[in-house]
C-alpha atoms as a PDB file:
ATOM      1  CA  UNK A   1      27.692  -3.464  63.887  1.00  0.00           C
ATOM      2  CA  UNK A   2      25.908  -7.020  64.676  1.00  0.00           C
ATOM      3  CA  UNK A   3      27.717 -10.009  65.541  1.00  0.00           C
ATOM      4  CA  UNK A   4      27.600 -13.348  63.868  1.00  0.00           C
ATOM      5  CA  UNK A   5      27.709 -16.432  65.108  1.00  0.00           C
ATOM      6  CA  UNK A   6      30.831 -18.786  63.332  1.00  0.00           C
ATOM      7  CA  UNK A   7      31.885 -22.027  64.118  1.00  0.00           C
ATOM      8  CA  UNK A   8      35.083 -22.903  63.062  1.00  0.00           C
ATOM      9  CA  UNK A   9      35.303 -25.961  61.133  1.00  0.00           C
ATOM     10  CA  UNK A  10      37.730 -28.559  61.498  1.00  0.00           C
ATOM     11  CA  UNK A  11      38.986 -26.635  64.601  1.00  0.00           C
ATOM     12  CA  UNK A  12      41.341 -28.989  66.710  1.00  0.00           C
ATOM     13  CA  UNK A  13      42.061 -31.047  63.626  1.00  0.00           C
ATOM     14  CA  UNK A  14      43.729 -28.147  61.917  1.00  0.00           C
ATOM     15  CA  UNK A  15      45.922 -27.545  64.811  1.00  0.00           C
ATOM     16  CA  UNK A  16      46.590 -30.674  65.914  1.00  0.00           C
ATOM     17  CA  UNK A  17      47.810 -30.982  62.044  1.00  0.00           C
ATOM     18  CA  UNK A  18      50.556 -28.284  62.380  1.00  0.00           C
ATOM     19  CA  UNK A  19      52.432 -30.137  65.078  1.00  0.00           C
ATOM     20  CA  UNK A  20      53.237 -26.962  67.117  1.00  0.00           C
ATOM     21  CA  UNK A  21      54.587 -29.467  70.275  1.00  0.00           C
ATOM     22  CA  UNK A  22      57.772 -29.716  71.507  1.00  0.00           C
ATOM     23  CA  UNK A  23      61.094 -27.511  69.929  1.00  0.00           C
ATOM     24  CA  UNK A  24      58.246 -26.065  67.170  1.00  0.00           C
ATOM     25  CA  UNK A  25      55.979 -24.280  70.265  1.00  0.00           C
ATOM     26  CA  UNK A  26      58.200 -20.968  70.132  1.00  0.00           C
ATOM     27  CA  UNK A  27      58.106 -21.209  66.257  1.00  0.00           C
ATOM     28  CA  UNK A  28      56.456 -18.889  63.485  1.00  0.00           C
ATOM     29  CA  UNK A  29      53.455 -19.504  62.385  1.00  0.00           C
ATOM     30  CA  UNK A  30      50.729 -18.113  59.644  1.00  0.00           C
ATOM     31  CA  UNK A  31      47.055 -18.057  59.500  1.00  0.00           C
ATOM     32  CA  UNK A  32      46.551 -17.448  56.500  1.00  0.00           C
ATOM     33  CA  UNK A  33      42.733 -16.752  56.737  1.00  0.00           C
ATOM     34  CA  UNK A  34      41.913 -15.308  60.135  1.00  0.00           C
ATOM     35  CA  UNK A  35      37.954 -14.979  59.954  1.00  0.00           C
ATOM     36  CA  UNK A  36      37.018 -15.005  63.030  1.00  0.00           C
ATOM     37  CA  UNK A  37      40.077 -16.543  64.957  1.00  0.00           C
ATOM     38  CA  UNK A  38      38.960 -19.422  66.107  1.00  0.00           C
ATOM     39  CA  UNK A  39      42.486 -21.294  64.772  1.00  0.00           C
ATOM     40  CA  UNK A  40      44.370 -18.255  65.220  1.00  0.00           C
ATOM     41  CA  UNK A  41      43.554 -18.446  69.294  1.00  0.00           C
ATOM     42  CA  UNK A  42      43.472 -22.188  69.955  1.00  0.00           C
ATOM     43  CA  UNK A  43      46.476 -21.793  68.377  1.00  0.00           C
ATOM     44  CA  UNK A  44      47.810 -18.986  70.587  1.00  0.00           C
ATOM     45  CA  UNK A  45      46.646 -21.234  73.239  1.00  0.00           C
ATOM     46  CA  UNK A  46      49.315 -24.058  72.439  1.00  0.00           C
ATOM     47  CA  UNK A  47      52.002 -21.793  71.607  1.00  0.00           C
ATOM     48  CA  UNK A  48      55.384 -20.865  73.425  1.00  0.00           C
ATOM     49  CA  UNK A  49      55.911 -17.420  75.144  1.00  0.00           C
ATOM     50  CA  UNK A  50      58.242 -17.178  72.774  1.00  0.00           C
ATOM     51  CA  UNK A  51      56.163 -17.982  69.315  1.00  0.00           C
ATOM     52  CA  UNK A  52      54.802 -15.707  66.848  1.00  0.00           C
ATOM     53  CA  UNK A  53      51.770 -16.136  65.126  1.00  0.00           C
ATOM     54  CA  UNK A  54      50.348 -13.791  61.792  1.00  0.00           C
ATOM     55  CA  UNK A  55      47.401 -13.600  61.021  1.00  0.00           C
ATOM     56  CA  UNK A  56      46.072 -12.230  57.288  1.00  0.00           C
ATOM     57  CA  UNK A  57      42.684 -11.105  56.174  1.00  0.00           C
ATOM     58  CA  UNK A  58      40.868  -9.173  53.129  1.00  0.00           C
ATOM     59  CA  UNK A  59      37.669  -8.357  55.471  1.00  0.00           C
ATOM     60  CA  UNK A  60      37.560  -5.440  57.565  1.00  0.00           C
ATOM     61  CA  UNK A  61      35.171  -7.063  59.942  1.00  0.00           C
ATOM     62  CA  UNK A  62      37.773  -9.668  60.481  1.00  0.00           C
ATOM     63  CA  UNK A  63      40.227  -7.233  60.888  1.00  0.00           C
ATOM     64  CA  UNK A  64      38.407  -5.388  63.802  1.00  0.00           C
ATOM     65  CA  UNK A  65      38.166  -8.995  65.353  1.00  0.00           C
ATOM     66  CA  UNK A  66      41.792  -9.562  65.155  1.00  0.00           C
ATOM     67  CA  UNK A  67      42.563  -6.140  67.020  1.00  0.00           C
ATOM     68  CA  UNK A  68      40.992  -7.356  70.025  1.00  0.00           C
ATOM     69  CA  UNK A  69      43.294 -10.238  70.821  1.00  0.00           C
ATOM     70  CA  UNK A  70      45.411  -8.711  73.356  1.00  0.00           C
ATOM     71  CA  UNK A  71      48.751 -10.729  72.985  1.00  0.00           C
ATOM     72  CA  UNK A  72      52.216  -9.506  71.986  1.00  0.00           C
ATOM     73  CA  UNK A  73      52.927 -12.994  69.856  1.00  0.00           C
ATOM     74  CA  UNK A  74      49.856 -11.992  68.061  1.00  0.00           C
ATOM     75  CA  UNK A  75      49.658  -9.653  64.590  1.00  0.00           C
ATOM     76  CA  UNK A  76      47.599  -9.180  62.410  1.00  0.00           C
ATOM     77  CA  UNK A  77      47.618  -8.361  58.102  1.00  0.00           C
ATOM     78  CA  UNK A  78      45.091  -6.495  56.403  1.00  0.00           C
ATOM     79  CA  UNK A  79      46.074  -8.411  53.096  1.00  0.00           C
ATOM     80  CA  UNK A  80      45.258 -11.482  51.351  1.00  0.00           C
ATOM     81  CA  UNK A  81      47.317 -14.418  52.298  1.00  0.00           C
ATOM     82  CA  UNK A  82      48.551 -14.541  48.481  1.00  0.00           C
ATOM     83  CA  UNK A  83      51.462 -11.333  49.770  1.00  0.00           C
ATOM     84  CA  UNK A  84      52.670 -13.371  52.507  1.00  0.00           C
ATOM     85  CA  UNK A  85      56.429 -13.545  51.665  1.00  0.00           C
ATOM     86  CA  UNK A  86      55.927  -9.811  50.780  1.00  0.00           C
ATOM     87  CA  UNK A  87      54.380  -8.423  53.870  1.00  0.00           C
ATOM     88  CA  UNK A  88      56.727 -10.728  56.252  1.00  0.00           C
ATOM     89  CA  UNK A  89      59.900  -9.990  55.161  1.00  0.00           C
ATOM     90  CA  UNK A  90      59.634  -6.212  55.427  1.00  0.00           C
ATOM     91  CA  UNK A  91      58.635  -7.489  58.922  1.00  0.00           C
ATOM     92  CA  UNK A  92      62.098  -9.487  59.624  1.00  0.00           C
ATOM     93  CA  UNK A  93      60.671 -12.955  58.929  1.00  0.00           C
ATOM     94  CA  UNK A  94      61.842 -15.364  55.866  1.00  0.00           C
ATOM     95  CA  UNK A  95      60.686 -18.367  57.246  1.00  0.00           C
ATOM     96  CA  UNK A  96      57.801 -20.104  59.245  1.00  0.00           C
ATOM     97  CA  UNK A  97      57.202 -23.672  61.332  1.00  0.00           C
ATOM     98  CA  UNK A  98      53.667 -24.028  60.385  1.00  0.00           C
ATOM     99  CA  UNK A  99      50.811 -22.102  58.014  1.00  0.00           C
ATOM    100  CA  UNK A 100      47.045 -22.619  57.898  1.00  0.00           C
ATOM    101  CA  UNK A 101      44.731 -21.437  55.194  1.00  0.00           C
ATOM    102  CA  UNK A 102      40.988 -22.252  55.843  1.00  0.00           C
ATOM    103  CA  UNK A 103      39.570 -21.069  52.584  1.00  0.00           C
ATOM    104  CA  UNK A 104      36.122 -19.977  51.100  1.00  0.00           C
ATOM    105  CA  UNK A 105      33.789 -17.746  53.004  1.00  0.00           C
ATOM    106  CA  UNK A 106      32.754 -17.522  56.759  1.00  0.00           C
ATOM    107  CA  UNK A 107      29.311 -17.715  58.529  1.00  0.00           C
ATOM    108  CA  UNK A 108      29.353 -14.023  59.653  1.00  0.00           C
ATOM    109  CA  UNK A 109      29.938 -12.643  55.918  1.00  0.00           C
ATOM    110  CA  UNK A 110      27.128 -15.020  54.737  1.00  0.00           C
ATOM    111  CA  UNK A 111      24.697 -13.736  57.585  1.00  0.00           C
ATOM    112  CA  UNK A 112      25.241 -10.311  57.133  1.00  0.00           C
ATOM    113  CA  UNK A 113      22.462  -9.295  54.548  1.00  0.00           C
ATOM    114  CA  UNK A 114      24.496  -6.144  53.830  1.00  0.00           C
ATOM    115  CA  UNK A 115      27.452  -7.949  52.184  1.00  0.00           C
ATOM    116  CA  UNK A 116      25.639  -9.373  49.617  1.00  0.00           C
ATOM    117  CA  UNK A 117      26.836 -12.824  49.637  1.00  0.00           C
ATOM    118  CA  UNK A 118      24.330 -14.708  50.156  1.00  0.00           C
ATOM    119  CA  UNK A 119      20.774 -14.946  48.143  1.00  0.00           C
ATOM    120  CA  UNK A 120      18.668 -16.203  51.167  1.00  0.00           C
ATOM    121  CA  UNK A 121      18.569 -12.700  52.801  1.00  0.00           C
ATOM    122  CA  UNK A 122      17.607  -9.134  50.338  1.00  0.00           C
ATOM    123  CA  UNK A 123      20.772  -6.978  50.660  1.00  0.00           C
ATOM    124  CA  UNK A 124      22.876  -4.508  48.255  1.00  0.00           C
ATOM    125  CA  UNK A 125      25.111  -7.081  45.563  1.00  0.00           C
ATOM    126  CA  UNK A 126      28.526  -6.369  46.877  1.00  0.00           C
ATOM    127  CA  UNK A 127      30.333  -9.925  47.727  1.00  0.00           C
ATOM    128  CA  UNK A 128      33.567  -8.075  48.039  1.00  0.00           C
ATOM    129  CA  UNK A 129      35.947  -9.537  50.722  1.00  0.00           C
ATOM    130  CA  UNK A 130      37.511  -6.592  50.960  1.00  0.00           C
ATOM    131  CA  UNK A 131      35.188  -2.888  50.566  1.00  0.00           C
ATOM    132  CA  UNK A 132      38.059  -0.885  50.404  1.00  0.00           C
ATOM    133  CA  UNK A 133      39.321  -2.098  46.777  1.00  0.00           C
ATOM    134  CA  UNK A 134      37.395  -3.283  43.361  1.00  0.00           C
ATOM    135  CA  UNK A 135      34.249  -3.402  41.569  1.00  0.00           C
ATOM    136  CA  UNK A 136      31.380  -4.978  43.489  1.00  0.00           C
ATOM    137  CA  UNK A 137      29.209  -7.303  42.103  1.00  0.00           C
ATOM    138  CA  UNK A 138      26.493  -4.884  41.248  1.00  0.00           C
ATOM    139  CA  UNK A 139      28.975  -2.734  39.145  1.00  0.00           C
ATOM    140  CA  UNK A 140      30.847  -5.851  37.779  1.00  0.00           C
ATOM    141  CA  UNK A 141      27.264  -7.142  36.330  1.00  0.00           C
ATOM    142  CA  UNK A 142      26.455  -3.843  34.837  1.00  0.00           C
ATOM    143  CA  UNK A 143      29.261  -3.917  32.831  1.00  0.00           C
ATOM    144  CA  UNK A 144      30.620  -7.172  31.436  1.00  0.00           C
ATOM    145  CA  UNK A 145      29.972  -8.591  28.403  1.00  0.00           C
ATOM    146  CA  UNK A 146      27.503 -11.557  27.902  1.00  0.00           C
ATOM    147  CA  UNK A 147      30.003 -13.941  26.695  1.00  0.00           C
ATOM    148  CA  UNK A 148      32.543 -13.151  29.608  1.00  0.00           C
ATOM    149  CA  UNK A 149      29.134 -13.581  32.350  1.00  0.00           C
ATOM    150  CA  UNK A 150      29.048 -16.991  30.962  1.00  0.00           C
ATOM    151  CA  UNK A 151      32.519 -17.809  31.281  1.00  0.00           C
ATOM    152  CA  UNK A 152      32.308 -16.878  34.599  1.00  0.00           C
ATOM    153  CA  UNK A 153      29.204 -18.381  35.809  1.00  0.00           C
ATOM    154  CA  UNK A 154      30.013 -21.649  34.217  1.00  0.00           C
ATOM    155  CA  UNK A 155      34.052 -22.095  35.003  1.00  0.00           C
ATOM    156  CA  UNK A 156      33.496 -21.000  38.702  1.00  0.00           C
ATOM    157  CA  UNK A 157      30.370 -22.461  39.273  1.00  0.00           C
ATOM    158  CA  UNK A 158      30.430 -25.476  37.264  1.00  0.00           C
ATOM    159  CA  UNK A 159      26.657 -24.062  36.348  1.00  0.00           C
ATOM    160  CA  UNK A 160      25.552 -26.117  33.308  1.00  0.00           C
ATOM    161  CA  UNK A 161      22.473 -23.356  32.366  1.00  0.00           C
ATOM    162  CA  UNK A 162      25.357 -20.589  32.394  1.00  0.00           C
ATOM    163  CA  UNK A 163      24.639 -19.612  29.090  1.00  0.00           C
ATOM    164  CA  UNK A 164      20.689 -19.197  29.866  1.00  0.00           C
ATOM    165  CA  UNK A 165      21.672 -16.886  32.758  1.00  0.00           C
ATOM    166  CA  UNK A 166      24.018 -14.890  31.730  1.00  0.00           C
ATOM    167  CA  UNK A 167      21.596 -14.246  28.835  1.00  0.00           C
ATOM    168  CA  UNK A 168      19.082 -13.180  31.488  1.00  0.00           C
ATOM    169  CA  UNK A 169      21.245 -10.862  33.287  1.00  0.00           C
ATOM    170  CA  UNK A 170      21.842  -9.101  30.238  1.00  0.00           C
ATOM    171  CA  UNK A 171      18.222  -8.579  29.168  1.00  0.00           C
ATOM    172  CA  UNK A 172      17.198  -7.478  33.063  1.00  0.00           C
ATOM    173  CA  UNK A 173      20.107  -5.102  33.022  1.00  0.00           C
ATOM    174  CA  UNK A 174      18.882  -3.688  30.102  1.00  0.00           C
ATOM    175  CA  UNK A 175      15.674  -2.413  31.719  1.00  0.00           C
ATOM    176  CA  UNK A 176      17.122  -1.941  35.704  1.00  0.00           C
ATOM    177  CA  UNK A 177      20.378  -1.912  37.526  1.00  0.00           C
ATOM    178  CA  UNK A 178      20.767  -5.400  39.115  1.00  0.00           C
ATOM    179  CA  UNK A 179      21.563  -3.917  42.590  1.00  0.00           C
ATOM    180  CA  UNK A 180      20.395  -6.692  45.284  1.00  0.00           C
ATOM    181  CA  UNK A 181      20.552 -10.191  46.048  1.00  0.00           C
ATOM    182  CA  UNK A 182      17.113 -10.779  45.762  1.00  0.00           C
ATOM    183  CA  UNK A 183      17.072  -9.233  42.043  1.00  0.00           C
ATOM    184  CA  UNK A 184      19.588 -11.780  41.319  1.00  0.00           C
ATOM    185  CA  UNK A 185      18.230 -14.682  42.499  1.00  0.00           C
ATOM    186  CA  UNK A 186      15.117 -14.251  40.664  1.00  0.00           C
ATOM    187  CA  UNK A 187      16.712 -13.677  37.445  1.00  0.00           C
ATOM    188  CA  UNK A 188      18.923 -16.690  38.000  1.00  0.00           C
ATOM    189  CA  UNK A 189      15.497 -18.864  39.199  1.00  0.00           C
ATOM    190  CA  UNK A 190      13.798 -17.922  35.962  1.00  0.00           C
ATOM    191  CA  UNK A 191      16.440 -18.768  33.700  1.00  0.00           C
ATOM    192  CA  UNK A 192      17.443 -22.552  35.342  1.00  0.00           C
ATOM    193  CA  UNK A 193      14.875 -24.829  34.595  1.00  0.00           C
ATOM    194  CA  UNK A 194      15.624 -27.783  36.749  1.00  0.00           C
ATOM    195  CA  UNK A 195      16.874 -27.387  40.055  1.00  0.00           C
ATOM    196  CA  UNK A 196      19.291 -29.866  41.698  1.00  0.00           C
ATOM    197  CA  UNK A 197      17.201 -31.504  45.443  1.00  0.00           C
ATOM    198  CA  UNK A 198      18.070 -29.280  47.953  1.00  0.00           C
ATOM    199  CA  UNK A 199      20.066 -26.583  46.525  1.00  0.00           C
ATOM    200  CA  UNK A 200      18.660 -23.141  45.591  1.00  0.00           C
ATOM    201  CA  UNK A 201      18.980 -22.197  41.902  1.00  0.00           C
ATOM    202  CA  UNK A 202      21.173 -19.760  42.490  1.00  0.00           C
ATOM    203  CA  UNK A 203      23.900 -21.278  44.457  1.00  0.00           C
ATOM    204  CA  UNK A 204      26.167 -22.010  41.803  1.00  0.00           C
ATOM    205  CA  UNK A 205      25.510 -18.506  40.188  1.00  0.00           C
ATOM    206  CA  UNK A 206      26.508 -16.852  43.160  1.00  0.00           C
ATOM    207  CA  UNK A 207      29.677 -19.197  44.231  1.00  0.00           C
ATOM    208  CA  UNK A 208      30.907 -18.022  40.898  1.00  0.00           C
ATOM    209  CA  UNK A 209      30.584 -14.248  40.998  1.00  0.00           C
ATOM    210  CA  UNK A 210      32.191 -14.387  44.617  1.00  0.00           C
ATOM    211  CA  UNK A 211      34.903 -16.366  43.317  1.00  0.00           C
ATOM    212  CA  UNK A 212      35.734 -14.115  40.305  1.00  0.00           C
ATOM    213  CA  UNK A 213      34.853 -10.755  42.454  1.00  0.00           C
ATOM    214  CA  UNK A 214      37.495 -11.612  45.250  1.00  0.00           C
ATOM    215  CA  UNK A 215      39.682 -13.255  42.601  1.00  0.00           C
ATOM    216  CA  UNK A 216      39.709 -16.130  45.216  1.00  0.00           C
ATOM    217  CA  UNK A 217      41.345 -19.307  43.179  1.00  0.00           C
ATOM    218  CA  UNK A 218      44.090 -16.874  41.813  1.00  0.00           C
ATOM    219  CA  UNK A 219      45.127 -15.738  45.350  1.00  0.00           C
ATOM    220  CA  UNK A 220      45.165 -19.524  46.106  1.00  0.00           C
ATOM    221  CA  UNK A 221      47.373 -20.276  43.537  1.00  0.00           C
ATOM    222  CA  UNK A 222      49.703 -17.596  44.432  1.00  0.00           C
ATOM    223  CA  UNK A 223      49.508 -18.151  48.375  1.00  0.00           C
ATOM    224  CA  UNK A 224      50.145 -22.061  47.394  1.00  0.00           C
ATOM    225  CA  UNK A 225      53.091 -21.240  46.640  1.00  0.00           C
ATOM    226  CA  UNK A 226      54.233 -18.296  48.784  1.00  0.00           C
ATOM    227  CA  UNK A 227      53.424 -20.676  51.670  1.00  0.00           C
ATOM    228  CA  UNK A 228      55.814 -23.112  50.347  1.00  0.00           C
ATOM    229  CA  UNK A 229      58.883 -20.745  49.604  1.00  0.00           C
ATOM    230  CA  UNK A 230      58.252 -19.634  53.272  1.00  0.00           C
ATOM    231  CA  UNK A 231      57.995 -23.395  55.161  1.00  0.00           C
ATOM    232  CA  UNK A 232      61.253 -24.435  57.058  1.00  0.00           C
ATOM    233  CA  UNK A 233      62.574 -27.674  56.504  1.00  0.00           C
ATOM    234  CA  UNK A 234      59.724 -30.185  58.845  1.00  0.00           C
ATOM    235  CA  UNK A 235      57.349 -27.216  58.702  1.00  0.00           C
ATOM    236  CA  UNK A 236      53.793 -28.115  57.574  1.00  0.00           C
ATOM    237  CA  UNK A 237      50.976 -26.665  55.645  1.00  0.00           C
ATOM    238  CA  UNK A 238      47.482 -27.499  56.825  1.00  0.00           C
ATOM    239  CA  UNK A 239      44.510 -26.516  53.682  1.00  0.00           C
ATOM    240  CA  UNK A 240      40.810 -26.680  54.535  1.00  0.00           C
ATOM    241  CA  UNK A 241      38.756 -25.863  51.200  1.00  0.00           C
ATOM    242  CA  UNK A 242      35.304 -25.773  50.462  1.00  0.00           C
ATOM    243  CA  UNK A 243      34.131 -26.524  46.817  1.00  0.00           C
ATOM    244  CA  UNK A 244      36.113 -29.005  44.218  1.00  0.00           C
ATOM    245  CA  UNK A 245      37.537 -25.711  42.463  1.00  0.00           C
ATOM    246  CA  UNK A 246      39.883 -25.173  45.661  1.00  0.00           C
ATOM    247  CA  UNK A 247      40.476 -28.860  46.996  1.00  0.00           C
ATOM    248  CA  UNK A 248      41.393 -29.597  42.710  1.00  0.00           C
ATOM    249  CA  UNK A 249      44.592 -26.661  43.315  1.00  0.00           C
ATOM    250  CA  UNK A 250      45.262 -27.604  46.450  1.00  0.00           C
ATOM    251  CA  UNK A 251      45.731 -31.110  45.793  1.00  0.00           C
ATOM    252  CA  UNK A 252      47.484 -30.264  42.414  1.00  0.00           C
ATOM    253  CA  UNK A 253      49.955 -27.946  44.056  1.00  0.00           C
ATOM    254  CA  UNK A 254      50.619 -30.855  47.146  1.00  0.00           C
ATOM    255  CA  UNK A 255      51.233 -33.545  44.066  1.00  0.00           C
ATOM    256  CA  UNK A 256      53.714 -31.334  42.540  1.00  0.00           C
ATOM    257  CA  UNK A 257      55.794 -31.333  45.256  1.00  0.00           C
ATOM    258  CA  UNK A 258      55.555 -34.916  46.541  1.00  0.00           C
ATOM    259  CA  UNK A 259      56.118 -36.584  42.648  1.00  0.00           C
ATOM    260  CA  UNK A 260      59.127 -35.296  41.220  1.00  0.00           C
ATOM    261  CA  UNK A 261      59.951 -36.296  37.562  1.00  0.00           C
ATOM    262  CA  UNK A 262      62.847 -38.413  37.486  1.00  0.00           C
ATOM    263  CA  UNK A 263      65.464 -38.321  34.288  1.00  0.00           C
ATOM    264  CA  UNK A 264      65.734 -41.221  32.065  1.00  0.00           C
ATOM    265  CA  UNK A 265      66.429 -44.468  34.570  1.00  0.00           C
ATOM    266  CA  UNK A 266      69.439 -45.434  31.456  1.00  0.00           C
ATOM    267  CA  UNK A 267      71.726 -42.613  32.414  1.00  0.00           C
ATOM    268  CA  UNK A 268      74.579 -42.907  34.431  1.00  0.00           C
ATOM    269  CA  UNK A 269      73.226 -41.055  37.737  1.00  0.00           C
ATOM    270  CA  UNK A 270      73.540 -41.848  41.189  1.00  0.00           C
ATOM    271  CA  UNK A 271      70.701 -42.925  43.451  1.00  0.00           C
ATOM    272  CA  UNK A 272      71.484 -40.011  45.865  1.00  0.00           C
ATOM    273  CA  UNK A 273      71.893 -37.495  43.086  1.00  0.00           C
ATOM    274  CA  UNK A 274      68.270 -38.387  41.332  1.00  0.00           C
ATOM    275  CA  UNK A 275      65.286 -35.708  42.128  1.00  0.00           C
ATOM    276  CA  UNK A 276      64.183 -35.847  46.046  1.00  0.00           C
ATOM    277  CA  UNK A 277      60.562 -34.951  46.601  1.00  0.00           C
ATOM    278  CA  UNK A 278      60.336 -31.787  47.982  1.00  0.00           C
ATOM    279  CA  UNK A 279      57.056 -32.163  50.557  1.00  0.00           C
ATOM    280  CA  UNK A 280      55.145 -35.168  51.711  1.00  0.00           C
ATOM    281  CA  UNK A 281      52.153 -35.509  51.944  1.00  0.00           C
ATOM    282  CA  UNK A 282      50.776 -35.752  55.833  1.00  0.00           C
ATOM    283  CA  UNK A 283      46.994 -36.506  56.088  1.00  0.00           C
ATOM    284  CA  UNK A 284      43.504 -36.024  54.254  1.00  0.00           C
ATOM    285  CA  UNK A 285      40.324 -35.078  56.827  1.00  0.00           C
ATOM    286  CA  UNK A 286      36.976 -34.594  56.418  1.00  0.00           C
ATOM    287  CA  UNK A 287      34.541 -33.173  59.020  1.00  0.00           C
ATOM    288  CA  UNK A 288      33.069 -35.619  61.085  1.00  0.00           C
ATOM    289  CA  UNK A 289      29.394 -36.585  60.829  1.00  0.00           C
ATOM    290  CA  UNK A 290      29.033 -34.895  64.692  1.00  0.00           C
ATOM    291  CA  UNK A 291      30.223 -31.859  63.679  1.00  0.00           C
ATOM    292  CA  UNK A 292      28.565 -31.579  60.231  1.00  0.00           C
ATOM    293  CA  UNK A 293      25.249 -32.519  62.427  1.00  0.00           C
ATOM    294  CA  UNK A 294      26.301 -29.351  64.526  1.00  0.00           C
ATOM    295  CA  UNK A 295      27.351 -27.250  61.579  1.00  0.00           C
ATOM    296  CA  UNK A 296      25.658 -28.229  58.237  1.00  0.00           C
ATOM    297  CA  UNK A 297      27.965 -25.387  56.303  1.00  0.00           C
ATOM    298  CA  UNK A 298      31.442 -27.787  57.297  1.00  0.00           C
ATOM    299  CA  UNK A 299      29.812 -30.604  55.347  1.00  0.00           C
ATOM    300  CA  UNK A 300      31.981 -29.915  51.877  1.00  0.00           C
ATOM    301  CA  UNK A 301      35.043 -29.055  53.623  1.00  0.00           C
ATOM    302  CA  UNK A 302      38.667 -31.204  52.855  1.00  0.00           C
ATOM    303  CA  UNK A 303      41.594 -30.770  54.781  1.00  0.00           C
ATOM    304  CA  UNK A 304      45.089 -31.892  53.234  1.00  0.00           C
ATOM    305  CA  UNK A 305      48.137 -31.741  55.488  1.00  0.00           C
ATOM    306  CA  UNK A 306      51.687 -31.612  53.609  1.00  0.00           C
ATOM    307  CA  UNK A 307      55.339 -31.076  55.331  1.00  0.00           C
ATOM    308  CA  UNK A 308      58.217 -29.696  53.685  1.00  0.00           C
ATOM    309  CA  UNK A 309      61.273 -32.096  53.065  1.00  0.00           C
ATOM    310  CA  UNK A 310      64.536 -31.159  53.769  1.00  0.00           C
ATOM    311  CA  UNK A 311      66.963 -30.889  51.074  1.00  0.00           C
ATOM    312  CA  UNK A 312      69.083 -33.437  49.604  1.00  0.00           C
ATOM    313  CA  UNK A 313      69.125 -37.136  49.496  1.00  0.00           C
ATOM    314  CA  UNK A 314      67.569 -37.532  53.052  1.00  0.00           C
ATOM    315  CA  UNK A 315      64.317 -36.009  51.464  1.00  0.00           C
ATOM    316  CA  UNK A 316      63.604 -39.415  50.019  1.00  0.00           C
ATOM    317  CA  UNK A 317      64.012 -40.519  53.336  1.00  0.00           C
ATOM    318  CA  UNK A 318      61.759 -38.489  55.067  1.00  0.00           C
ATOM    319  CA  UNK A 319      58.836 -39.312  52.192  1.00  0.00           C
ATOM    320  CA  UNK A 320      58.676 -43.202  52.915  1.00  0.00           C
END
């Protein structure tokens, strides 16, 4: 199997945003997304002897990574971060000091022509995170109705000629399986009639049909909030997304915990008895314009860095 270069974006800065110094170094901690490991061994690198650190993944490829990190703190999940409460308490743990989740897709799954995720190389139209479970691409677009295609294309990938290509598909599947990238790509270029400087036609088209494949925003949502039900009181949770879709959730979710709706200020409640935020919120990065120069694919990525609050009326406290 050929290896793939990845650079890990926002590589320090996601660490250095989980504050694993001090007490915290012989903590529990999550990545969420392991990829490639490049957080998953700096952070081994700054952990205590006595730390743990999981490490979840759909991809088999990742997976096969992860089991060559010889180190006893070290284990790794073949499962999307969205089972994380699941998969850790049949494993003795309830709680964690610190999780990452670096979403969206890596450089090694877009490189590898066989995977089907990317339009720039001919391969077979899989895009499946995981090949062990689901309907690929190529089987998802011989099937679905024209109506749902649009849906798809246009809610996941904000495509405003959605209608015009999932009218296309349709009429090429009618006379050929749609079976490769390449196939794709032309059907989507002959169906969008202006194309936005510097992006391929069929970007958008085939953001979406990853997205919907891998069910990636719903395991978000879900893993949002397994990772908070799991956080210790002072424990943070460090985001890196890719596309507005994500960063819109993740910054949703994040609000939702930091603004708490507070009853009617006329009734007779005391100050330390009103509604405490439950997280605040810690930073917002972007790549820096060094790195993106070194790695053009980190130049959409947002970070947002949130602790949990303890409970009770020093949470207010802790959120000034």
């Amino acid at each position: 199997m050929p290896e793939f270069a990845h650079r890990t974006v926002l590589l320090d800065e996601a660490v250095d945003a989980l504050d694993v110094g001090g007490a915290r170094a012989d903590g529990v901690y999550i990545d969420g997304t392991f990829g490639r490991g490049g957080h998953s061994r700096l952070l081994l690198s700054r952990l205590g002897a006595g730390a743990r650190l999981f490490g979840f993944d759909k991809d088999l490829q990742a997976i096969a990574t992860a089991a060559r990190i010889d180190d006893p703190r070290f284990a790794i999940i073949h499962d999307s971060f969205a089972t994380m409460r699941t998969a850790l308490a049949a494993r003795g743990v309830l709680h964690v000091d610190g999780i990452l989740l670096d979403l969206g897709i890596s450089s090694p799954q877009v490189d590898d022509a066989a995977r089907g995720f990317s339009f720039r190389n001919d391969g077979p139209l899989d895009m499946r995170m995981d090949t062990t479970r689901g309907m690929s691409a190529a089987q998802w677009l011989a099937i679905e109705t024209e109506q749902q295609l649009e849906k798809v294309i246009r809610n996941y990938g904000e495509e405003r000629f959605a209608f015009q290509i999932a009218k296309a598909i349709v009429a090429r599947r009618a006379v050929e399986p749609i079976s490769s990238t390449r196939q794709l790509a032309g059907i989507v270029a002959s169906a969008v009639k202006t194309r936005e400087k510097g992006k391929d036609p069929a970007t958008r088209t085939f953001q979406a049909i990853r997205i919907f494949i891998n069910q990636e925003l719903e395991d978000l949502a879900a893993g949002l909030s397994e990772a908070y039900a799991m956080l210790a009181p002072g424990a943070r949770m460090a985001v890196i997304s890719f596309h507005s879709l994500e960063d819109r959730i993740v910054k949703q979710f994040f609000a939702s915990k930091v603004k708490v709706e507070q009853p009617d200020r006329r009734l007779p409640i005391r100050a330390v008895d009103l509604p405490q935020p439950l997280m605040k919120l810690v930073a917002k990065m972007k790549p820096s314009d060094q790195e993106v120069a070194l790695n053009p694919r980190a130049r959409s990525a947002v970070m947002r860095v949130a602790e949990r609050l303890p409970a009770g009326p020093s949470a207010a406290k802790g959120a000034r």
